[in-house]
C-alpha atoms as a PDB file:
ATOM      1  CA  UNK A   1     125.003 -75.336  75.582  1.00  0.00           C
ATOM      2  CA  UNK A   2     125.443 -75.340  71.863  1.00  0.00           C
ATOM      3  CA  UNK A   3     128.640 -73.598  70.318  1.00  0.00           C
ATOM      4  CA  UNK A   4     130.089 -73.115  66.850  1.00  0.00           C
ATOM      5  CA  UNK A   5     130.977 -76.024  65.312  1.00  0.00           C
ATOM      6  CA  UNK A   6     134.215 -77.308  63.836  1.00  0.00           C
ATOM      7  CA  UNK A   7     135.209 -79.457  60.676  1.00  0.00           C
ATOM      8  CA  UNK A   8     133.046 -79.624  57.266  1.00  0.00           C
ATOM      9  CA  UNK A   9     130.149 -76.927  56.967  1.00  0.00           C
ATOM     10  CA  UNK A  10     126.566 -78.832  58.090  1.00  0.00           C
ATOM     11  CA  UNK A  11     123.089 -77.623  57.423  1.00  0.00           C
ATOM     12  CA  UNK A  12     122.132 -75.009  59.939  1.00  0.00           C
ATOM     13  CA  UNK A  13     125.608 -73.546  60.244  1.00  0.00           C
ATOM     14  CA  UNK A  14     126.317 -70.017  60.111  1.00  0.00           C
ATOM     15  CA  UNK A  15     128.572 -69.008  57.425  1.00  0.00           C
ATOM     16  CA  UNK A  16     130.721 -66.475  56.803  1.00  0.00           C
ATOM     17  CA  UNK A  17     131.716 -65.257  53.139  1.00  0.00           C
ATOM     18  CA  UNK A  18     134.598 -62.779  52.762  1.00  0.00           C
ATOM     19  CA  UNK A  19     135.273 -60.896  49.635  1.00  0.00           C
ATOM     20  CA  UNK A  20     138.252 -59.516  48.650  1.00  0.00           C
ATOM     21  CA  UNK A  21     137.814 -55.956  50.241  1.00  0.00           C
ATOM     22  CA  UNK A  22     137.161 -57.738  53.330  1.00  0.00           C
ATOM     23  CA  UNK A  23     133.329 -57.154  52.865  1.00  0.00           C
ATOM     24  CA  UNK A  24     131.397 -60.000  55.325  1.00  0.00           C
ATOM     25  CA  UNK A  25     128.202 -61.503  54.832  1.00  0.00           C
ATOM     26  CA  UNK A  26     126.826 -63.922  57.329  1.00  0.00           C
ATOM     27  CA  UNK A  27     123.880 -66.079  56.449  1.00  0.00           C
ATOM     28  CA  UNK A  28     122.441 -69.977  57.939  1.00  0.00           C
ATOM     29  CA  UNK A  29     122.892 -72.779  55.424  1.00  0.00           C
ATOM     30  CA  UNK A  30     119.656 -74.502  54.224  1.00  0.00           C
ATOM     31  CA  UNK A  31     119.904 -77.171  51.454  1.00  0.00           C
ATOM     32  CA  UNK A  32     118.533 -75.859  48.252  1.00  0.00           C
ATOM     33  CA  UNK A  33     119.299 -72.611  49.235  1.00  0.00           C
ATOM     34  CA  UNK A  34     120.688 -69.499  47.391  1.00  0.00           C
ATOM     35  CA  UNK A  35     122.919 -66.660  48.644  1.00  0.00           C
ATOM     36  CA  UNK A  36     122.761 -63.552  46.209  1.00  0.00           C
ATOM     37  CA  UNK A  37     124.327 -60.470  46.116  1.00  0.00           C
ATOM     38  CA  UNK A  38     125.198 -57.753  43.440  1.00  0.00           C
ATOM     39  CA  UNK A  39     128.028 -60.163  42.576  1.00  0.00           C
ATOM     40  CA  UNK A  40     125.805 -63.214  41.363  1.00  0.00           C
ATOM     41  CA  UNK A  41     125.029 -66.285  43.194  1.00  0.00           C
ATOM     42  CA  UNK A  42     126.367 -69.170  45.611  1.00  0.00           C
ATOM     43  CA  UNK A  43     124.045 -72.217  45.965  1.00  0.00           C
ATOM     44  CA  UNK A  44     124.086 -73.488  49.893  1.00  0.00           C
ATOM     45  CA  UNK A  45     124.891 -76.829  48.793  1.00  0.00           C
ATOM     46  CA  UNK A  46     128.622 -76.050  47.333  1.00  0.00           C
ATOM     47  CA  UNK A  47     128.875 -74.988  50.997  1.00  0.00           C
ATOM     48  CA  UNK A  48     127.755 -77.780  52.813  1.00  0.00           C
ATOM     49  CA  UNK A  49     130.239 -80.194  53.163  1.00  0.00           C
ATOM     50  CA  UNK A  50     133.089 -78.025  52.271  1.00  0.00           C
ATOM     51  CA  UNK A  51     136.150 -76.863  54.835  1.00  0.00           C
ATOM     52  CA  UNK A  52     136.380 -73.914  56.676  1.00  0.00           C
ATOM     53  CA  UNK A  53     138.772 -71.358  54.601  1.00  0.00           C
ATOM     54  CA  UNK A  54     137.543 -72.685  50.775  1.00  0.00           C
ATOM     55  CA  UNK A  55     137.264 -70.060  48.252  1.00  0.00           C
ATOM     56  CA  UNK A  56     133.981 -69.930  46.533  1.00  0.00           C
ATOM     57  CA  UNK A  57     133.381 -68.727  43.308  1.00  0.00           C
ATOM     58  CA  UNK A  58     129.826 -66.581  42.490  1.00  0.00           C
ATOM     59  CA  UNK A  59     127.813 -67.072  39.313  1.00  0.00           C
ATOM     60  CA  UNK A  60     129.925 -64.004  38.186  1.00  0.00           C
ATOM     61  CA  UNK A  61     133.246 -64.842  39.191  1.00  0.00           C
ATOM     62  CA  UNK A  62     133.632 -63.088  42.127  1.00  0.00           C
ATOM     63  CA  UNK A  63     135.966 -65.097  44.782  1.00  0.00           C
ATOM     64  CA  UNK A  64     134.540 -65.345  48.005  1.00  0.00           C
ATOM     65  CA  UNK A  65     136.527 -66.918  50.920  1.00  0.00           C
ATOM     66  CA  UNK A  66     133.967 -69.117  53.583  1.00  0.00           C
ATOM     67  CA  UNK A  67     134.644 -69.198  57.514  1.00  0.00           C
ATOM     68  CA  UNK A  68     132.461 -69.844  60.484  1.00  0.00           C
ATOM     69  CA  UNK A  69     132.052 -66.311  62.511  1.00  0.00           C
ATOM     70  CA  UNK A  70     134.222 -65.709  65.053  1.00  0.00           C
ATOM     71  CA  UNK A  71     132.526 -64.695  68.025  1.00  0.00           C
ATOM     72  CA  UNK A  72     133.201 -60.482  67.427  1.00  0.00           C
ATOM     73  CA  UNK A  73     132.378 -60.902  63.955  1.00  0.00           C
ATOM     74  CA  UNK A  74     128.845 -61.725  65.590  1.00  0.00           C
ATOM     75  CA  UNK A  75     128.689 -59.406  68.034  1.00  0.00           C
ATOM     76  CA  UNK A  76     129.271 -56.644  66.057  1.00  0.00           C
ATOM     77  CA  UNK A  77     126.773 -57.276  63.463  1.00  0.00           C
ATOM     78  CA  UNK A  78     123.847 -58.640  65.196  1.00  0.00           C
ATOM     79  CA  UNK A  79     121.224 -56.159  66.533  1.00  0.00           C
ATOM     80  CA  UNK A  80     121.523 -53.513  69.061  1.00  0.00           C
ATOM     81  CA  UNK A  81     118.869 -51.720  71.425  1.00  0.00           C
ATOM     82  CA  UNK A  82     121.647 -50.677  73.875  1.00  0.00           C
ATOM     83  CA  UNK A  83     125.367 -50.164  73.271  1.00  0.00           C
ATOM     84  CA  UNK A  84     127.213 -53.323  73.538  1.00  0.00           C
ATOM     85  CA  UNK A  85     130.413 -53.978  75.198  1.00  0.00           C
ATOM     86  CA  UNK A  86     133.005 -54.387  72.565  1.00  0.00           C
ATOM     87  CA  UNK A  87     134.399 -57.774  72.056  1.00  0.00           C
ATOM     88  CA  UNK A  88     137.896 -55.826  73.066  1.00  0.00           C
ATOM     89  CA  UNK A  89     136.528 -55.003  76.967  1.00  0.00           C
ATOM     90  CA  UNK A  90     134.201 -58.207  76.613  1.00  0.00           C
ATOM     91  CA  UNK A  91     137.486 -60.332  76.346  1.00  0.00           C
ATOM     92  CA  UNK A  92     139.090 -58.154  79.390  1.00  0.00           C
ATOM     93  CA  UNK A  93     136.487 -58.539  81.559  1.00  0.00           C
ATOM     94  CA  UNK A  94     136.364 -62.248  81.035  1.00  0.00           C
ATOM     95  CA  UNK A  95     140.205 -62.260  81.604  1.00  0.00           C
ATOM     96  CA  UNK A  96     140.134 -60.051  84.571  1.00  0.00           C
ATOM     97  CA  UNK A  97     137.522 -61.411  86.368  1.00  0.00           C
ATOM     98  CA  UNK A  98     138.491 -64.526  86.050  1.00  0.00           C
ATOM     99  CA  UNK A  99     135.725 -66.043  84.800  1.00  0.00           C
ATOM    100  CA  UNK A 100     136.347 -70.244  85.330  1.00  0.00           C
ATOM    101  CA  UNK A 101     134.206 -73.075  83.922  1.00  0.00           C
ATOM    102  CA  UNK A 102     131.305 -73.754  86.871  1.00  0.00           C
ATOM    103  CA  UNK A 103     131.576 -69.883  88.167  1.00  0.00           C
ATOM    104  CA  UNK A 104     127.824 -68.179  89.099  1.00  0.00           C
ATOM    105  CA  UNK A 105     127.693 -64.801  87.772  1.00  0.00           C
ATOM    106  CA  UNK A 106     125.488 -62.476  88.677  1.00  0.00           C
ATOM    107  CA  UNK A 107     124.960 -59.500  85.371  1.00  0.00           C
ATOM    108  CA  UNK A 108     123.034 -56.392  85.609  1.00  0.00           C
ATOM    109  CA  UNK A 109     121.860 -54.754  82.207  1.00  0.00           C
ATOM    110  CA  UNK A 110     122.211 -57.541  79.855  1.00  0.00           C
ATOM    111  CA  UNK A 111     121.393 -54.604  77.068  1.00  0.00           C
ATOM    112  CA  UNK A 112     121.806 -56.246  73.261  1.00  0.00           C
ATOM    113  CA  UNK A 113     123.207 -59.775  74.655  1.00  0.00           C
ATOM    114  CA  UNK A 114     126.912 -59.336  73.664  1.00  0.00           C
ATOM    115  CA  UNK A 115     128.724 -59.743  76.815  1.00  0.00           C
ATOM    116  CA  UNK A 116     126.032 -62.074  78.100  1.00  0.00           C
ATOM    117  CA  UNK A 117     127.408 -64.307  75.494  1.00  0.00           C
ATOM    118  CA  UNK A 118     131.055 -64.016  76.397  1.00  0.00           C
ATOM    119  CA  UNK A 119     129.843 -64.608  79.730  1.00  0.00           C
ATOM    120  CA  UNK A 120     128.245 -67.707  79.028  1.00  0.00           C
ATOM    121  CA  UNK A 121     131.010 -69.223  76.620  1.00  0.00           C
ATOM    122  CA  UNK A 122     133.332 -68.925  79.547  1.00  0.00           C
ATOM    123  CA  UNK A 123     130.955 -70.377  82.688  1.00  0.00           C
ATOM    124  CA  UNK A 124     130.546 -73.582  80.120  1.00  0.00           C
ATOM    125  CA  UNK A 125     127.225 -75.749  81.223  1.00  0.00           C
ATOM    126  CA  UNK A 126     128.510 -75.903  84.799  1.00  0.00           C
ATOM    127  CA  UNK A 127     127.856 -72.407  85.541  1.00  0.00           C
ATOM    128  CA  UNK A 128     125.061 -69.828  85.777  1.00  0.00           C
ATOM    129  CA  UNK A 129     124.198 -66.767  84.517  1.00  0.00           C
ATOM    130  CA  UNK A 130     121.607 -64.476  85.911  1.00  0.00           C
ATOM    131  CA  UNK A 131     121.119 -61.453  84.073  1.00  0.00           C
ATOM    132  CA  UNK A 132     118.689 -58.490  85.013  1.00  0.00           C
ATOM    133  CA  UNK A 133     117.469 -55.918  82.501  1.00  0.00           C
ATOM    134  CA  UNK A 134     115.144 -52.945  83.407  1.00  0.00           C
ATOM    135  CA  UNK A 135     113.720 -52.336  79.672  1.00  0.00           C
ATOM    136  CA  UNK A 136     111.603 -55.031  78.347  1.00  0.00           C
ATOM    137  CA  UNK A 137     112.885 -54.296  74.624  1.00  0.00           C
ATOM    138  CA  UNK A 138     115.956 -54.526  75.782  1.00  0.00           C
ATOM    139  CA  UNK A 139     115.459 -57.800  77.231  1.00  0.00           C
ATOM    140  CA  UNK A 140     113.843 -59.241  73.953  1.00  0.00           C
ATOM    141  CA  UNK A 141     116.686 -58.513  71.838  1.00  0.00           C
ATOM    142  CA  UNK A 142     119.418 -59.359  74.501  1.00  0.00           C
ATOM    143  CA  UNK A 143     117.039 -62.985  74.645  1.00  0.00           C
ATOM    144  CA  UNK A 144     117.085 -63.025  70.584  1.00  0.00           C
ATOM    145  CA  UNK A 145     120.599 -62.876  69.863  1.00  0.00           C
ATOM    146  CA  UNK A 146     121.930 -64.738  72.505  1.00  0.00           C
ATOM    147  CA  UNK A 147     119.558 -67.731  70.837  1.00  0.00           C
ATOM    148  CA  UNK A 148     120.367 -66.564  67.868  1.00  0.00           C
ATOM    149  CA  UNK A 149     124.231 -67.312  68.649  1.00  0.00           C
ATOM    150  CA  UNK A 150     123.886 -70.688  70.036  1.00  0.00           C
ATOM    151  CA  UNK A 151     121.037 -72.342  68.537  1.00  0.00           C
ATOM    152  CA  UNK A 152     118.955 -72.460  71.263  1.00  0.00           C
ATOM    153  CA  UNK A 153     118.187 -70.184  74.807  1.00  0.00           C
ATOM    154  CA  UNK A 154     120.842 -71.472  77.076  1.00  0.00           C
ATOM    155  CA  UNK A 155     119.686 -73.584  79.896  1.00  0.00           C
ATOM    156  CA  UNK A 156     122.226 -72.458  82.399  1.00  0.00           C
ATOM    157  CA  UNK A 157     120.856 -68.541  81.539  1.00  0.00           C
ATOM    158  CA  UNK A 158     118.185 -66.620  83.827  1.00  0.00           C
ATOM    159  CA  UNK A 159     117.526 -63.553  82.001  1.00  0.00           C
ATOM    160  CA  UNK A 160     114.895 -61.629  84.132  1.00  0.00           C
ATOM    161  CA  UNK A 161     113.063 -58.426  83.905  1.00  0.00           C
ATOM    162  CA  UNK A 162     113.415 -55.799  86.422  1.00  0.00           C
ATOM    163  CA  UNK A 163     116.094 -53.690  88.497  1.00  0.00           C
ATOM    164  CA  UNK A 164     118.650 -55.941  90.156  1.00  0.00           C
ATOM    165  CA  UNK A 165     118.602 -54.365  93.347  1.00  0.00           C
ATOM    166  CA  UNK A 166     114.894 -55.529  94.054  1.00  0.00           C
ATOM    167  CA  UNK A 167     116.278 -59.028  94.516  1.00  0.00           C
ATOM    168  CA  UNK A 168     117.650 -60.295  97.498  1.00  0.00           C
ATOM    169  CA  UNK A 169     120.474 -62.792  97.583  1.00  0.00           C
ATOM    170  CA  UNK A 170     122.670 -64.910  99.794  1.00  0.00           C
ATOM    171  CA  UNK A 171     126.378 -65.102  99.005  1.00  0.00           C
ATOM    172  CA  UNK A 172     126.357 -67.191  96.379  1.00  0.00           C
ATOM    173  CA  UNK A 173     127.553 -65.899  93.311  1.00  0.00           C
ATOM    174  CA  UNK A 174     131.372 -65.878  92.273  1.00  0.00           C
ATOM    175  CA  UNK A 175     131.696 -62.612  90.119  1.00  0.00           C
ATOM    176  CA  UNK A 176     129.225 -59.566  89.689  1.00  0.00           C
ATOM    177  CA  UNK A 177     129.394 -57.721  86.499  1.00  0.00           C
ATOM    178  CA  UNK A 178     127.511 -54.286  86.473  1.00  0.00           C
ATOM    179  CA  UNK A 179     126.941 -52.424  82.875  1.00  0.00           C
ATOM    180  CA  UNK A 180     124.467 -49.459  83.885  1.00  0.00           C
ATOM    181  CA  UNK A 181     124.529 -45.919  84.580  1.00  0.00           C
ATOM    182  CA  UNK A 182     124.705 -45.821  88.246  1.00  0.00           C
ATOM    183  CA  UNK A 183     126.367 -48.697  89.601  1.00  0.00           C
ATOM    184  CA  UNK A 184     127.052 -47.269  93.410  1.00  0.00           C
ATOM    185  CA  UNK A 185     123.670 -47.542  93.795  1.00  0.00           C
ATOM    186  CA  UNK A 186     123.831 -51.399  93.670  1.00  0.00           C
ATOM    187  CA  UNK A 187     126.989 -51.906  95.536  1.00  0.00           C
ATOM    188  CA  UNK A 188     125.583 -53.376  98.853  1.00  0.00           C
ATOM    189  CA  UNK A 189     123.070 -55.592  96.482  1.00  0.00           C
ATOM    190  CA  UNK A 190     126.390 -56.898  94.674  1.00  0.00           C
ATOM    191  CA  UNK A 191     128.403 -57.507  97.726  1.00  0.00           C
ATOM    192  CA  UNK A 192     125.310 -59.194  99.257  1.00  0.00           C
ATOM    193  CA  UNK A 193     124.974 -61.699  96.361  1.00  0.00           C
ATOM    194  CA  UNK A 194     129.204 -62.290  96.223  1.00  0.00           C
ATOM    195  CA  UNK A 195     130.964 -64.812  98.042  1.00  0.00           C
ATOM    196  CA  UNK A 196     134.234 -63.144  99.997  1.00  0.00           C
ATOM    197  CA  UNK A 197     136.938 -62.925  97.640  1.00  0.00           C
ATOM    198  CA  UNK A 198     134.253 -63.127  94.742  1.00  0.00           C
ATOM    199  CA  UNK A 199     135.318 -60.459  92.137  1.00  0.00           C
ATOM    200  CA  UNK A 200     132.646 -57.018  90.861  1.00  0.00           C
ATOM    201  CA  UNK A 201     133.269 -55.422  87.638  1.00  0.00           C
ATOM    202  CA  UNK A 202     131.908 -52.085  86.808  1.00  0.00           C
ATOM    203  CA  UNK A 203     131.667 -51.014  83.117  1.00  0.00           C
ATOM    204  CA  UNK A 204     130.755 -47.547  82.942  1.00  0.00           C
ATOM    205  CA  UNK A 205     131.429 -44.899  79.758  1.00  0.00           C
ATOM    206  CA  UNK A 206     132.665 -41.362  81.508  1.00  0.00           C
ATOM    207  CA  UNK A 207     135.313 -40.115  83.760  1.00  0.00           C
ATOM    208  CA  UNK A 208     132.441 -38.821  86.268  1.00  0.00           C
ATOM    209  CA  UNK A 209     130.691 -42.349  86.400  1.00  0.00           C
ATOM    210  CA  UNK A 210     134.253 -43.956  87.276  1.00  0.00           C
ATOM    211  CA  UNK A 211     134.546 -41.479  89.817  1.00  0.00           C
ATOM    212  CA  UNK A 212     131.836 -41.470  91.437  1.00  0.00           C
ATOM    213  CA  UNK A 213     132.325 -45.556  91.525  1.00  0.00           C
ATOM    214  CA  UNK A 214     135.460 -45.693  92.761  1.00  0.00           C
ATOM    215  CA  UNK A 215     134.759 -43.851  95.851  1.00  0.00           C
ATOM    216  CA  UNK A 216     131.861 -45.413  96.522  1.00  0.00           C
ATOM    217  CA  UNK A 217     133.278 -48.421  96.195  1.00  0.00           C
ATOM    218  CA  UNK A 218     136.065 -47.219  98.918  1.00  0.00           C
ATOM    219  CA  UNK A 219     133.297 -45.688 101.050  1.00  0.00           C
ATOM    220  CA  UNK A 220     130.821 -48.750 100.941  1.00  0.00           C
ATOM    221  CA  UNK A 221     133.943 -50.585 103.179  1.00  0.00           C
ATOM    222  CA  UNK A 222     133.127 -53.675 101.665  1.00  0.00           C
ATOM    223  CA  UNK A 223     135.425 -54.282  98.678  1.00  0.00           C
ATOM    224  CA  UNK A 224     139.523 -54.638  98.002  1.00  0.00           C
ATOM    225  CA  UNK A 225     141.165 -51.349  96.775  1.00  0.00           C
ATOM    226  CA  UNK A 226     139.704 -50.812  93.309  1.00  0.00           C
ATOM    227  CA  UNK A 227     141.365 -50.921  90.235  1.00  0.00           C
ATOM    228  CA  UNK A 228     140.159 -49.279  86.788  1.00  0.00           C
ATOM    229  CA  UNK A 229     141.594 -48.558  83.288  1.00  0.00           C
ATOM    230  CA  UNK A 230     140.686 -48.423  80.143  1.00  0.00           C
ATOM    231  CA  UNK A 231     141.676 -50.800  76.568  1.00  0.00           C
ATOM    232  CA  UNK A 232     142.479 -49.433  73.562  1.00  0.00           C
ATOM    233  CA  UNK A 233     142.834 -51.367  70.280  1.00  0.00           C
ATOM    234  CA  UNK A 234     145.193 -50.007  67.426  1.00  0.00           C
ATOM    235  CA  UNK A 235     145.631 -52.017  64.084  1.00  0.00           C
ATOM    236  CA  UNK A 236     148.798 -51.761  62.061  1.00  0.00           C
ATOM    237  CA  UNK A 237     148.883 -51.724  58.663  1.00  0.00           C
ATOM    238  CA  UNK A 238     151.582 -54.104  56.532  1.00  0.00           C
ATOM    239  CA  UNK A 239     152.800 -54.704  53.648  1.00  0.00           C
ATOM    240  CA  UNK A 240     156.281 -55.819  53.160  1.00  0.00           C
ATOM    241  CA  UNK A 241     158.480 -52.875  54.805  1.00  0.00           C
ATOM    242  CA  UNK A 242     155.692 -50.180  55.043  1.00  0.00           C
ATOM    243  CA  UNK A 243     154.540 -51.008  58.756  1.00  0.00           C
ATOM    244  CA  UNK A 244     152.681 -48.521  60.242  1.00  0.00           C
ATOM    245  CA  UNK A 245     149.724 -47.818  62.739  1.00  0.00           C
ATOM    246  CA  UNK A 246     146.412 -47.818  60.838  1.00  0.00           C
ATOM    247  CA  UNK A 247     144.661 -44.166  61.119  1.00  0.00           C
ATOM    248  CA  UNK A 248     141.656 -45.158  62.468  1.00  0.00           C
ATOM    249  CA  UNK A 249     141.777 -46.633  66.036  1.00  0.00           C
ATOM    250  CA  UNK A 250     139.512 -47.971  68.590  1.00  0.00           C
ATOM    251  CA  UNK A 251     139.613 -46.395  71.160  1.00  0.00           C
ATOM    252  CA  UNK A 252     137.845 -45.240  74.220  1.00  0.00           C
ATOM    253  CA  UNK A 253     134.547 -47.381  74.843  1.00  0.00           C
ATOM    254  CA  UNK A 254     134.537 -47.220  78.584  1.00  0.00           C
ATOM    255  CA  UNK A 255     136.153 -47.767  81.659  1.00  0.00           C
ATOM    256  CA  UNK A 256     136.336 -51.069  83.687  1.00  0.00           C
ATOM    257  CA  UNK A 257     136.433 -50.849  87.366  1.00  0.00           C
ATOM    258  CA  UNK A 258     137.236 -53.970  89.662  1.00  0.00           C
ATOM    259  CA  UNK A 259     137.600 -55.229  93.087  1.00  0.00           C
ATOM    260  CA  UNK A 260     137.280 -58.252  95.311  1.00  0.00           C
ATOM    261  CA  UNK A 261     134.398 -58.990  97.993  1.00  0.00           C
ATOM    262  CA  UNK A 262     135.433 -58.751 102.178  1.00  0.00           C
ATOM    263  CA  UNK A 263     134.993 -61.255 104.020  1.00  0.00           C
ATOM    264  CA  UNK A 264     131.866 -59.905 106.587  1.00  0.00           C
ATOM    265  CA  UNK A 265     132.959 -56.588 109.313  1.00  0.00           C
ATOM    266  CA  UNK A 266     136.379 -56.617 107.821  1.00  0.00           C
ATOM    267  CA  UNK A 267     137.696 -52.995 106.608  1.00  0.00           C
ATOM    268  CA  UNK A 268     139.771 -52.610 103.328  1.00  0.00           C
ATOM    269  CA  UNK A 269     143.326 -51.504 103.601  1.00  0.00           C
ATOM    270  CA  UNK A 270     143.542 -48.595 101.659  1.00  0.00           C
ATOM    271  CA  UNK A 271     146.630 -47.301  99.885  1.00  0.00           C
ATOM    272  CA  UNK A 272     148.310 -44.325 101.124  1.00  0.00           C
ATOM    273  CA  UNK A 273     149.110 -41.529  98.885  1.00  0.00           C
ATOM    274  CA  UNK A 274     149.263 -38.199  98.579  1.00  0.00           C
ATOM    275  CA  UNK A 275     146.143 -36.651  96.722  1.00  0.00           C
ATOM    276  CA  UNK A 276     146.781 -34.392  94.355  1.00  0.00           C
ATOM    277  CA  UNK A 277     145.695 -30.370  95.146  1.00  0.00           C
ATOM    278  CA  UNK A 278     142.105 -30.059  93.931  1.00  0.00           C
ATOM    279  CA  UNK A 279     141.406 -33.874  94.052  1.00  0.00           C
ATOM    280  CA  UNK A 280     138.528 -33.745  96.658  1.00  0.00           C
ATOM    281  CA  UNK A 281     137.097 -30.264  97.067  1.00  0.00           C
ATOM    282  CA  UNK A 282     137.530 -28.738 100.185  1.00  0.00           C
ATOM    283  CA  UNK A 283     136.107 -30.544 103.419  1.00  0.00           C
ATOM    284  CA  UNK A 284     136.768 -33.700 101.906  1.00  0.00           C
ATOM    285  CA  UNK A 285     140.127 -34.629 102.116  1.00  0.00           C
END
């Protein structure tokens, strides 16, 4: 599987130009090539061969300051059919489900590609990646900018059209990652395709979707206790002694839910606590 490169720009590298209002542009290089904005000109081949981090100059002056994308400065630029999962819950959900080089993960509703790709860069070449999506333009631009990123469609990547709970597996997948609208509905096709102790995640965007998880998750018998939260990203501002919280913040994108496979006719312990009055409505608790 192809990844970003290091050392001197090459032909065929993406490249990433910064000015000095922190205005990107991301382009390929191709010898004899021309990048143009309103600012003038940069010829591809005073790229090409250059360091990551030069400063470039236009055919106007303007200073522009060359990197290779980081992986969210890709993901949030490249196309979109469905939301994508921000590169701040991408990067949790790696974490947290403890994604490991060689690990088979099983995705359902690979939507614009992003966290497909986060998925992938983790497995490494050892691992496998089967992704289901139910819309077929979905699927085309998940397939085009997951290409797009690494050169070339991944050979250790099944993207596959259709509803993941038509397949039928066996217990052999080490992580389930579910980014759709009702994932309770595919919680005995998840713990059929996870190996005990193999780890699902459940990305959903309201406080009624996570509830309606969570206790299916509990009622289904066949996961751990499940845990959910939520990540928030705040910049700061600095400049010498004025340090302070940016106003704008990331915030809520959605909720992550997780929880660990049973081993076969083994019941979860549950936790015991006291619900709080008007928790369950009445009859249920």
């Amino acid at each position: 599987m192809k990844v970003l490169g290091s050392g001197p720009f090459r032909a065929g590298d993406r490249v990433q130009l910064t000015d000095s209002k922190g205005k990107m542009y991301s382009f390929f290089l191709q010898p004899g090539n021309q990048w143009h904005s309103h600012k003038g000109w940069i010829n591809h081949d005073e790229i090409i061969g250059s360091e990551e981090g030069v400063v470039l100059l236009s055919s106007s002056g303007t200073s522009y300051q060359a990197f290779r994308p980081l992986l969210n400065d890709y993901v949030l630029s490249m196309p979109r059919g469905a939301t994508i999962v921000y590169p701040k819950d991408a990067a949790v959900i790696v974490g947290f489900c403890d994604l490991f080089p060689g690990a088979r993960v099983l995705e359902a509703g690979a939507g614009s590609g992003a966290l497909s790709i986060s998925i992938l860069r983790a497995i490494g070449d050892a691992g496998l990646l089967t992704s289901y999506e139910e819309r077929p333009d979905f699927l085309e631009i998940a397939r085009s900018n997951v290409k797009n990123y690494f050169g070339e469609l991944p050979k250790n990547w099944q993207l596959r059209n259709g509803r993941v709970e038509s397949a039928s597996f066996s217990g052999d997948y080490d992580r389930v990652v579910l980014d759709m609208l009702a994932p309770w509905d595919v919680l005995k096709t998840s713990a059929d395709a996870l190996k005990p102790g193999g780890v699902i995640c459940c990305y959903v965007a309201t406080t009624t979707q996570l509830s309606r998880t969570a206790e299916a998750v509990r009622e289904s018998d066949l996961f751990s206790e499940p845990e959910s939260f939520e990540t928030m990203l705040r910049n700061w501002h600095h400049e010498g002694l004025a340090v302070r919280p940016q106003h704008a913040m990331n915030a809520h994108t959605g909720f992550l839910l997780f929880a660990r496979r049973l081993a076969p006719g083994v019941k979860a312990i549950r936790r015991r606590r006291r619900p709080s009055k008007g928790a369950y409505s009445e009859g249920e608790s």
